[in-house]
C-alpha atoms as a PDB file:
ATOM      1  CA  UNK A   1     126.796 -17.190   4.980  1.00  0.00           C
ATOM      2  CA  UNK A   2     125.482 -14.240   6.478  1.00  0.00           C
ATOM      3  CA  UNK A   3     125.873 -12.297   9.594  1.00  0.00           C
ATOM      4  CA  UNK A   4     123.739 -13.323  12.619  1.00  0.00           C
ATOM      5  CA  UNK A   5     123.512 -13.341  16.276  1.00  0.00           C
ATOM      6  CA  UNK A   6     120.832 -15.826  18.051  1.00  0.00           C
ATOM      7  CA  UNK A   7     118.949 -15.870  20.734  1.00  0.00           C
ATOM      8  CA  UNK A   8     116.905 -17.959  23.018  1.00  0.00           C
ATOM      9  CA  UNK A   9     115.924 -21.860  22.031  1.00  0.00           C
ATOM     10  CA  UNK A  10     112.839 -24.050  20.983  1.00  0.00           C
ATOM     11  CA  UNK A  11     111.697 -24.501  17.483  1.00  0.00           C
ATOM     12  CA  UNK A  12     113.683 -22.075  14.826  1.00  0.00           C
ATOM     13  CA  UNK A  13     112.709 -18.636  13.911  1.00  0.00           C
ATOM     14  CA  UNK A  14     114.611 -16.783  11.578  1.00  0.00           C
ATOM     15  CA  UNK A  15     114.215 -13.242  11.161  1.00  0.00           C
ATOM     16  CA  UNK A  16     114.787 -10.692   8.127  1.00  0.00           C
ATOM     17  CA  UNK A  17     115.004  -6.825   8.301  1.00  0.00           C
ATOM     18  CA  UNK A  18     114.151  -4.244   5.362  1.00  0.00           C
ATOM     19  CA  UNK A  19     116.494  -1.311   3.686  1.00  0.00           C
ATOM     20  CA  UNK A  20     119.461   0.101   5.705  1.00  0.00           C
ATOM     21  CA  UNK A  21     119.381  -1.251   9.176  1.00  0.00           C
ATOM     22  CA  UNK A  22     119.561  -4.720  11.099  1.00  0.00           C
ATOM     23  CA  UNK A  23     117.062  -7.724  11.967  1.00  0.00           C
ATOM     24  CA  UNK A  24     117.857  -6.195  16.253  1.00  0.00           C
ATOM     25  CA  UNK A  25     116.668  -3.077  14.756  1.00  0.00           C
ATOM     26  CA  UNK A  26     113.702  -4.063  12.239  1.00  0.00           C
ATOM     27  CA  UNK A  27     112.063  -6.305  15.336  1.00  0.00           C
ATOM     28  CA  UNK A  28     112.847  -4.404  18.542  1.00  0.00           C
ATOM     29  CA  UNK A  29     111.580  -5.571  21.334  1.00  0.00           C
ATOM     30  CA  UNK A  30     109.435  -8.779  19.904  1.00  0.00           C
ATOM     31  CA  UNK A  31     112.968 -10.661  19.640  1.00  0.00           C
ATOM     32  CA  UNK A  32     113.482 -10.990  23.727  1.00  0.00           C
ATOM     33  CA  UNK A  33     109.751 -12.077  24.201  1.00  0.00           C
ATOM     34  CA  UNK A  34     110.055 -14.572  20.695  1.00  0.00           C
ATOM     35  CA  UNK A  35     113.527 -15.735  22.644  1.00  0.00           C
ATOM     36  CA  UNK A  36     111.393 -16.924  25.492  1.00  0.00           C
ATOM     37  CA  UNK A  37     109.752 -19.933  23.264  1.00  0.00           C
ATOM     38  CA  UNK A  38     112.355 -20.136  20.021  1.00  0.00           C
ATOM     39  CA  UNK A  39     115.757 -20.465  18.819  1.00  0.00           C
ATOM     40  CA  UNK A  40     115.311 -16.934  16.886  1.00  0.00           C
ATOM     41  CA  UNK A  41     118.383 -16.319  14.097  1.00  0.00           C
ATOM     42  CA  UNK A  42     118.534 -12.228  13.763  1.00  0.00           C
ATOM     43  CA  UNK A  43     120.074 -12.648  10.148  1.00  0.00           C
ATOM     44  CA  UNK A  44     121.925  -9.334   8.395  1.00  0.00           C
ATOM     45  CA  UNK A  45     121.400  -9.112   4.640  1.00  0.00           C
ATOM     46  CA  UNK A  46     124.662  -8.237   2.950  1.00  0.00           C
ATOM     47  CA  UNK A  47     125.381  -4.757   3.392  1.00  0.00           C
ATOM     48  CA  UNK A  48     124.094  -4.171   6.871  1.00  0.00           C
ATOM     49  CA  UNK A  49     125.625  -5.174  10.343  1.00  0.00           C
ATOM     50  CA  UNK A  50     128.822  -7.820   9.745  1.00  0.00           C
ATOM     51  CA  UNK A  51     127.318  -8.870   6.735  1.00  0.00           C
ATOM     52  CA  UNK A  52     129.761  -8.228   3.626  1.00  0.00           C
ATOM     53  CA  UNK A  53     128.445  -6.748  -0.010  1.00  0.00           C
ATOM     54  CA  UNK A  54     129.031  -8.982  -2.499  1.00  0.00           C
ATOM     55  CA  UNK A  55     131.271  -7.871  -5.508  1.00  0.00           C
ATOM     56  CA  UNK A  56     128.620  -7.308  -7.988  1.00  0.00           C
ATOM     57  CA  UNK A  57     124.556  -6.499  -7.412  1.00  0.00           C
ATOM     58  CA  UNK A  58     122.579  -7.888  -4.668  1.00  0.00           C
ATOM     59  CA  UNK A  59     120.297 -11.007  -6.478  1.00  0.00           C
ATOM     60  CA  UNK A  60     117.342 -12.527  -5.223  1.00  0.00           C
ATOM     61  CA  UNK A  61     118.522 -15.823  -5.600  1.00  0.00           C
ATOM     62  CA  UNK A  62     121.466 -15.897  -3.530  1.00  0.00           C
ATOM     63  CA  UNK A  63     120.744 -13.666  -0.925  1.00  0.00           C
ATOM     64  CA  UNK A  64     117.555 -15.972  -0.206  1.00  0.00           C
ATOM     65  CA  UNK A  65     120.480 -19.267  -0.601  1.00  0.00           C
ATOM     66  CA  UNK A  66     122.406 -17.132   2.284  1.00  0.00           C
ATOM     67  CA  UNK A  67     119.720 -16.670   4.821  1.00  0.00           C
ATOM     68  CA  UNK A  68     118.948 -20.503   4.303  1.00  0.00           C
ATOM     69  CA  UNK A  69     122.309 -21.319   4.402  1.00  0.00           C
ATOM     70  CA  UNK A  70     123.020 -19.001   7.501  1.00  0.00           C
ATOM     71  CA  UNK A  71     120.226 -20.880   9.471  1.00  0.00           C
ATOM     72  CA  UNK A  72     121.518 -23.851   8.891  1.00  0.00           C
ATOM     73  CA  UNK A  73     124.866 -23.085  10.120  1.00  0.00           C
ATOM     74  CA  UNK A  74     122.935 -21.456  13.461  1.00  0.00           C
ATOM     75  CA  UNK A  75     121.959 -25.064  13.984  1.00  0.00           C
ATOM     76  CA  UNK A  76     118.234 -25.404  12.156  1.00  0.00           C
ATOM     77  CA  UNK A  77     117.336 -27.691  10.666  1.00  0.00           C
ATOM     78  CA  UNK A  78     113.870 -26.373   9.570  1.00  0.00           C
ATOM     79  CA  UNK A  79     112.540 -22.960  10.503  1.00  0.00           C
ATOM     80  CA  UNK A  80     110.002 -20.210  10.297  1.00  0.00           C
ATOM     81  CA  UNK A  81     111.234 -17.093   8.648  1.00  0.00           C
ATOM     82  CA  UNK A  82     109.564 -14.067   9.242  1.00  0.00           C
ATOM     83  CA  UNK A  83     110.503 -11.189   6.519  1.00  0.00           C
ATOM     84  CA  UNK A  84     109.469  -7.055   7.226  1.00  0.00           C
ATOM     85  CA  UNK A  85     109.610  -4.814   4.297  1.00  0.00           C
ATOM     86  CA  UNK A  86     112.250  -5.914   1.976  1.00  0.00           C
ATOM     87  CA  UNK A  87     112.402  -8.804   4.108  1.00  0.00           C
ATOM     88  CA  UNK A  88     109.666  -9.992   3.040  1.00  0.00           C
ATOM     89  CA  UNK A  89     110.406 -10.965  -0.498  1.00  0.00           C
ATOM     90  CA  UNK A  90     113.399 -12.431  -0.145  1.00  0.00           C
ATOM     91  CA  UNK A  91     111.849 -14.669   2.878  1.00  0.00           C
ATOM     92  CA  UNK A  92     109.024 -15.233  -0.173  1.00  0.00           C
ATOM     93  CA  UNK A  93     112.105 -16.528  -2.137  1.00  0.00           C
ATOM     94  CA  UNK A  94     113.752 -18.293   0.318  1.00  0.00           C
ATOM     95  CA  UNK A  95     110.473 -20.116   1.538  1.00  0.00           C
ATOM     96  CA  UNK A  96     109.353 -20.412  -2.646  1.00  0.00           C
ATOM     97  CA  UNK A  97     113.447 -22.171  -3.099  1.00  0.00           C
ATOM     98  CA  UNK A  98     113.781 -24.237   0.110  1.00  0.00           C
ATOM     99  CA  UNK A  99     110.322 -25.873   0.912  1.00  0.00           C
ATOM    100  CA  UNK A 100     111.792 -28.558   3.076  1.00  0.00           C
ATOM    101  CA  UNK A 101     113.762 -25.876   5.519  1.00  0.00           C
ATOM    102  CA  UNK A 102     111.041 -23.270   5.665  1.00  0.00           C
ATOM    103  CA  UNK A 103     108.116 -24.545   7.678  1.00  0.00           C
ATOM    104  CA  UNK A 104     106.262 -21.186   7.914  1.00  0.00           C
ATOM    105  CA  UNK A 105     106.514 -17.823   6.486  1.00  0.00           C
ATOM    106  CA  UNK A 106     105.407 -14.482   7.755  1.00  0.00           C
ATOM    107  CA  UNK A 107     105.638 -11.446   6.641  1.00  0.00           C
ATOM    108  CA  UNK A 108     105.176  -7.897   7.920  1.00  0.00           C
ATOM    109  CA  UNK A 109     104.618  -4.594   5.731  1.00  0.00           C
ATOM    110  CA  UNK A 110     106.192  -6.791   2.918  1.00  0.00           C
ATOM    111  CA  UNK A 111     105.923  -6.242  -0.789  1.00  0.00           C
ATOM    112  CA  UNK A 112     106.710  -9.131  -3.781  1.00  0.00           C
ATOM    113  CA  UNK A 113     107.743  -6.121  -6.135  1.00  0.00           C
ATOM    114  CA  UNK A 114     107.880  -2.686  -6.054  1.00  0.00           C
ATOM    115  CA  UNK A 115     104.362  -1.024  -6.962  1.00  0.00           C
ATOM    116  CA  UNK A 116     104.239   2.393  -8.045  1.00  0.00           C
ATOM    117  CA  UNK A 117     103.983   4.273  -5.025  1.00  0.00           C
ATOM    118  CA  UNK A 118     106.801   2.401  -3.554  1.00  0.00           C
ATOM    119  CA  UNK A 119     109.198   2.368  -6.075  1.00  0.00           C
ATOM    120  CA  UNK A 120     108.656   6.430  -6.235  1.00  0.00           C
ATOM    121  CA  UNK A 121     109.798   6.314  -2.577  1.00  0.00           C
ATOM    122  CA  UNK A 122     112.473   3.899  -3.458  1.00  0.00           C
ATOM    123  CA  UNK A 123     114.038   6.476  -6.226  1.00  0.00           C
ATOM    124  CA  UNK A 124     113.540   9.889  -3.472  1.00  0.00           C
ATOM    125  CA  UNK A 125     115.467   7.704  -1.228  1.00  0.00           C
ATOM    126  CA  UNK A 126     118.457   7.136  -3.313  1.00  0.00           C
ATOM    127  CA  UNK A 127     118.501  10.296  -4.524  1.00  0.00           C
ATOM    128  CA  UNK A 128     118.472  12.011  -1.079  1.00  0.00           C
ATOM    129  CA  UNK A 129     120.946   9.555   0.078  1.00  0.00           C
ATOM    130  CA  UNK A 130     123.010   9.185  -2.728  1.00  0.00           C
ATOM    131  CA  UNK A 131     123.792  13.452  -2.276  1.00  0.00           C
ATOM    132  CA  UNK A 132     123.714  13.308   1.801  1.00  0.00           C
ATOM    133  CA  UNK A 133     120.841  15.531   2.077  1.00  0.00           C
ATOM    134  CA  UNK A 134     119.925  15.936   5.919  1.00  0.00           C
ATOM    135  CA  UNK A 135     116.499  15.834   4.650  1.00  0.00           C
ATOM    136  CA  UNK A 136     116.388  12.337   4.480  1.00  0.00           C
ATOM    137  CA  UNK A 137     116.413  11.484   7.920  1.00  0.00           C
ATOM    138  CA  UNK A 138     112.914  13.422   8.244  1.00  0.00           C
ATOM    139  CA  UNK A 139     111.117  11.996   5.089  1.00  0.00           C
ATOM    140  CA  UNK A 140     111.789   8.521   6.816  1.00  0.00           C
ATOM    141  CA  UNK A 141     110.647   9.561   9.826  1.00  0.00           C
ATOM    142  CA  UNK A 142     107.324  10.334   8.595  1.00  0.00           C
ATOM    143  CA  UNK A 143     107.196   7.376   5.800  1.00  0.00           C
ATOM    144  CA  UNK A 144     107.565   5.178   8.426  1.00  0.00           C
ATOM    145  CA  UNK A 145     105.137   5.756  11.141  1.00  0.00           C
ATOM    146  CA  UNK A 146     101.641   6.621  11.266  1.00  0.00           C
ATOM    147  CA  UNK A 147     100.403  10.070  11.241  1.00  0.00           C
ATOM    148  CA  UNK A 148      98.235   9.005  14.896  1.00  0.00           C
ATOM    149  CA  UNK A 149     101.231   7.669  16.165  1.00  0.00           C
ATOM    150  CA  UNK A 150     103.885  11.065  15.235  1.00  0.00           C
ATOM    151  CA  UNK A 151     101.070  13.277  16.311  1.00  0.00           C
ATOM    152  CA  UNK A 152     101.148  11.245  19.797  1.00  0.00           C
ATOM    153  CA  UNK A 153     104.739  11.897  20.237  1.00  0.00           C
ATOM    154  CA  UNK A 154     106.411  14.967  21.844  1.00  0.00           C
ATOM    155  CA  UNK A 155     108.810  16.876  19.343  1.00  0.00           C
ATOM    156  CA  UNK A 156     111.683  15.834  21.365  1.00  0.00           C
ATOM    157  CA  UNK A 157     111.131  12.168  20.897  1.00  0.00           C
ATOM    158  CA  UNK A 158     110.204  13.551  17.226  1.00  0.00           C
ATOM    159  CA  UNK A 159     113.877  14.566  16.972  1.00  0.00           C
ATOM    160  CA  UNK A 160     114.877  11.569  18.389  1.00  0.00           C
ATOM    161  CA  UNK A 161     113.281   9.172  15.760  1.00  0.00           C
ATOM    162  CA  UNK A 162     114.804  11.329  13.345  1.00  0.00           C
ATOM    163  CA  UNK A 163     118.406  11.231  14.654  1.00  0.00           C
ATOM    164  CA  UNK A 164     117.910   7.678  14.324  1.00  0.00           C
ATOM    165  CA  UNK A 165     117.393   7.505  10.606  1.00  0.00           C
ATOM    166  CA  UNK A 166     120.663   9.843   9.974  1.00  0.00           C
ATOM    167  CA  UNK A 167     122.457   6.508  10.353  1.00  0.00           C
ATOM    168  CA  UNK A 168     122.095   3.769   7.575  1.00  0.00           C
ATOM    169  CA  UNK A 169     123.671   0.794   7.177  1.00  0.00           C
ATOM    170  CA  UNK A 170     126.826   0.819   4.993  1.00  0.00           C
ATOM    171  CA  UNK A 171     125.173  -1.279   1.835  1.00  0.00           C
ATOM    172  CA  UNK A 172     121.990   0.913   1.986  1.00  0.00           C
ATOM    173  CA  UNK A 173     122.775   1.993  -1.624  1.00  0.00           C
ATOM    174  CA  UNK A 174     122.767  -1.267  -2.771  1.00  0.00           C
ATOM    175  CA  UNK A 175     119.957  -2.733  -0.961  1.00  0.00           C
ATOM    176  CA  UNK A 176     117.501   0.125  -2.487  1.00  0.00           C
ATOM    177  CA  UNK A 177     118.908  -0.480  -5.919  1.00  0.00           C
ATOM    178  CA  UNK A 178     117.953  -4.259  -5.030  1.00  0.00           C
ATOM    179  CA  UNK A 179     114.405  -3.445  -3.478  1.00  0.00           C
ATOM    180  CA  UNK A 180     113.899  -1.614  -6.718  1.00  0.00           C
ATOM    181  CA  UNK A 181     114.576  -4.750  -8.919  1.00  0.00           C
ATOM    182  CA  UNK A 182     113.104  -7.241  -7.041  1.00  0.00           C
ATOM    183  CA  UNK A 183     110.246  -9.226  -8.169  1.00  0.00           C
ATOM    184  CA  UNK A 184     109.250 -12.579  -6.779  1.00  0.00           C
ATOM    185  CA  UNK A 185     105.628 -12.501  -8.106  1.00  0.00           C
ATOM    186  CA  UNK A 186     106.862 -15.224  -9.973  1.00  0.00           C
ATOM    187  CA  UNK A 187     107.483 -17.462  -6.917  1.00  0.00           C
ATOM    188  CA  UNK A 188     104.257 -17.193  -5.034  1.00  0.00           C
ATOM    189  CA  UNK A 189     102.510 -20.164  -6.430  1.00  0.00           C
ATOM    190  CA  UNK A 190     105.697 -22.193  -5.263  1.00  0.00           C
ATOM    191  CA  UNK A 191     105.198 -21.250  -1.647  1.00  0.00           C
ATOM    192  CA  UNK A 192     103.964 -24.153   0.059  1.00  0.00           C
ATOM    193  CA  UNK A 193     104.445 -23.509   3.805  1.00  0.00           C
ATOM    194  CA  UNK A 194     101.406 -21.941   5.876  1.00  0.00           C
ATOM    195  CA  UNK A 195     102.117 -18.441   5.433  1.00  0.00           C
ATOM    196  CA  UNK A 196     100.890 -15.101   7.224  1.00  0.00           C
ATOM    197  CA  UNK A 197     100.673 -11.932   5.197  1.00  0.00           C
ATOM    198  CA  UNK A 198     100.631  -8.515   7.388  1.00  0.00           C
ATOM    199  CA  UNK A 199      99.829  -5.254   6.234  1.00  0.00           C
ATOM    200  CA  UNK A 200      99.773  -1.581   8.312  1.00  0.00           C
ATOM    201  CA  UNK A 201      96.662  -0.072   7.004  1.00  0.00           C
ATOM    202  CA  UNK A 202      98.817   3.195   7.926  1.00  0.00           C
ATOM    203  CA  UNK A 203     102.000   2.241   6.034  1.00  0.00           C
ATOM    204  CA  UNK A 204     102.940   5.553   4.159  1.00  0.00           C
ATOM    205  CA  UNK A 205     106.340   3.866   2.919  1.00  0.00           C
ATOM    206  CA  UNK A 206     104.759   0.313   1.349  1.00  0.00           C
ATOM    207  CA  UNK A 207     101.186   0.726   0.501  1.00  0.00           C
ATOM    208  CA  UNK A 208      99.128  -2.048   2.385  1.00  0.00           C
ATOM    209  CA  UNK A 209      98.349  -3.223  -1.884  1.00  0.00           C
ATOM    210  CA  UNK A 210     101.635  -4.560  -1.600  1.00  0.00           C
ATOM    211  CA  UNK A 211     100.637  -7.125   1.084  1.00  0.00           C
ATOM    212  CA  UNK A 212      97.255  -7.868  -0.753  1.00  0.00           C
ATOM    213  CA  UNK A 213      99.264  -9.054  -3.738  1.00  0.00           C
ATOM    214  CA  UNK A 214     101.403 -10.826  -1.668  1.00  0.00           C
ATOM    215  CA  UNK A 215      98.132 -12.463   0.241  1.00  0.00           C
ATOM    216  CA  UNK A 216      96.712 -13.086  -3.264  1.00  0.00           C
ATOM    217  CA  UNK A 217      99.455 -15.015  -4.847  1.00  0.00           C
ATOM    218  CA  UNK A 218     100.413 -17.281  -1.739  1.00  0.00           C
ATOM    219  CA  UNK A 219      98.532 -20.514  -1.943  1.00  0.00           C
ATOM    220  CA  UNK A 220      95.945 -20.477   1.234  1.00  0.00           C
ATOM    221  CA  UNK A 221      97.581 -17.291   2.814  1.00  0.00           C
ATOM    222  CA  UNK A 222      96.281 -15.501   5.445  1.00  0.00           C
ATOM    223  CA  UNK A 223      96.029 -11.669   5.913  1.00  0.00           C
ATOM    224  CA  UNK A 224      95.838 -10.178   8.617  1.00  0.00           C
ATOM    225  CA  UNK A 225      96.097  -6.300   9.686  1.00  0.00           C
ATOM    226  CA  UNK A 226      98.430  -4.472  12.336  1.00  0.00           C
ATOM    227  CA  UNK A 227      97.748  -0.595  13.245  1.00  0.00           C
ATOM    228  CA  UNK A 228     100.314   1.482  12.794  1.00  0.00           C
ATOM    229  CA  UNK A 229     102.677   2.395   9.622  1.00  0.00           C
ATOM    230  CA  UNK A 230     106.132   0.969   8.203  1.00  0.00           C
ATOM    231  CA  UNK A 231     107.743   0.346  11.219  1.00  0.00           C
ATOM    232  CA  UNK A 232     104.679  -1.613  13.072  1.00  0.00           C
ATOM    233  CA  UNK A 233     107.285  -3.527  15.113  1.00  0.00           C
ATOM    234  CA  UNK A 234     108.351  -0.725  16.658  1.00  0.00           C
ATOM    235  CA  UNK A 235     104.929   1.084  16.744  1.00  0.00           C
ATOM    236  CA  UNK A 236     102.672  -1.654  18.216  1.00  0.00           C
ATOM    237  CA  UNK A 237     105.007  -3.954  19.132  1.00  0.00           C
ATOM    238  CA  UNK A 238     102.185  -5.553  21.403  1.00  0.00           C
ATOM    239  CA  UNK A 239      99.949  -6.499  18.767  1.00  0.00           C
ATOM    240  CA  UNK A 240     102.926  -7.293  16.002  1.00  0.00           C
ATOM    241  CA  UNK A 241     103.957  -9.727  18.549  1.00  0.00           C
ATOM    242  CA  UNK A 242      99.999 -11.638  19.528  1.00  0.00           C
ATOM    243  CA  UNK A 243      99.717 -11.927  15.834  1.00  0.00           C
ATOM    244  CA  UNK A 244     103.557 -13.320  15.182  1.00  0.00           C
ATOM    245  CA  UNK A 245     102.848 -15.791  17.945  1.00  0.00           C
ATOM    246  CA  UNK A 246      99.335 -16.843  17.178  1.00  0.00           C
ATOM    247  CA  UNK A 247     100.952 -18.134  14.003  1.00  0.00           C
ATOM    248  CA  UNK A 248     104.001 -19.690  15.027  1.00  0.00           C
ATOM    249  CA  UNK A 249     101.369 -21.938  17.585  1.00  0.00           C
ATOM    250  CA  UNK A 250      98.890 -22.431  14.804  1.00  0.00           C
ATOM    251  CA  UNK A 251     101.681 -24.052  12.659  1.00  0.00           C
END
């Protein structure tokens, strides 16, 4: 089982975060307001917050066994999950494995496999972190927000955005190695919950393709469009959050 806290209560909502940091983190401030209505599980994948590494490579499988697994033991019986980034596929797995637990999926910025563009930011990222380089903490910066939204900032707050990518969650290593062998293409067609595909039209770090293949391969998926880049949570939380909840009431 893995890490969690939980918040509020209602009908469950579990949510998943992407590479080297935590669901709190990945959602902001959406989780108080989604608190308000839901029982929302913030879930750690292995290797970030109190959630071990396994002993060997991250697998698709049983990471997506552990988030089921993890709500269950939060007390839900059936749930929503709502995946961002890497997130995403393995809620795509968890949803494709456990269609009597997951009664809606969502997903934000998500990707079923690595395309090109992504897996070339996949490998820069490993390398940079892999060495230390204090470059890092910029390139994510900028592959994570919009250009509109950076160029709206002061440089202070610049700096400060930056700061907070020289931290990274201990597993970061591993979960980029396991973003970069990912693939759950294969599990689309098993999907049968409603599901609600998002895509940042400004995401530099997962090209909005990724969610289009996602959309594409989900039986009677929706897509829908957030401004913003990477990090829309963060970015437009507002709007992130009308389109999170229009779903969760339509289903």
């Amino acid at each position: 089982m893995l890490a969690y806290d939980i918040r509020g209560s209602g009908p469950g909502l579990v949510l998943l975060h992407g590479i080297g940091n935590t669901a709190a983190e990945t959602w902001g401030t959406l989780v108080d307001s989604l608190a308000a209505t839901h029982t929302v599980v913030l879930a750690d994948l292995p290797g970030s917050g109190r959630s071990p590494l396994p002993g060997g490579p991250l697998a698709a499988d049983t990471v997506a066994d552990q988030v089921v697994e993890t709500a269950l033991g939060a007390g839900l019986s059936d749930f929503v999950i709502a995946g961002a980034s890497l997130g995403a596929a393995v809620a795509v797995k968890a949803a494709a494995r456990h269609p009597g637990r997951v009664r809606g999926l969502f997903t934000l910025a998500g990707f079923a496999r690595p395309r090109t563009t992504l897996w070339l930011n996949l490998e820069l990222w490993a390398s940079l972190h892999a060495r230390r380089d204090e470059g890092l903490s910029a390139l994510l910066t900028s592959l994570s927000f919009s250009e509109e939204y950076l160029t709206l900032l002061t440089p202070q707050r610049v700096r400060q955005l930056t700061a907070a990518f020289a931290g990274s969650a201990p597993g970061t290593a591993e979960q980029i190695a396991f973003a970069l062998g990912i693939d759950v293409r294969g599990d689309l067609r098993a999907v049968t919950a409603p599901a609600l595909v998002v895509a940042s039209p400004g995401d530099r770090m997962v090209a909005p393709e990724h969610s289009l293949e996602l959309a594409e391969g989900i039986p009677g998926a929706r897509l829908a469009a957030v401004g913003g880049g990477h990090a829309a949570a963060i970015e437009e939380p507002g709007r992130t959050l009308e389109i999170l909840t229009g779903f969760l009431r339509d289903i």
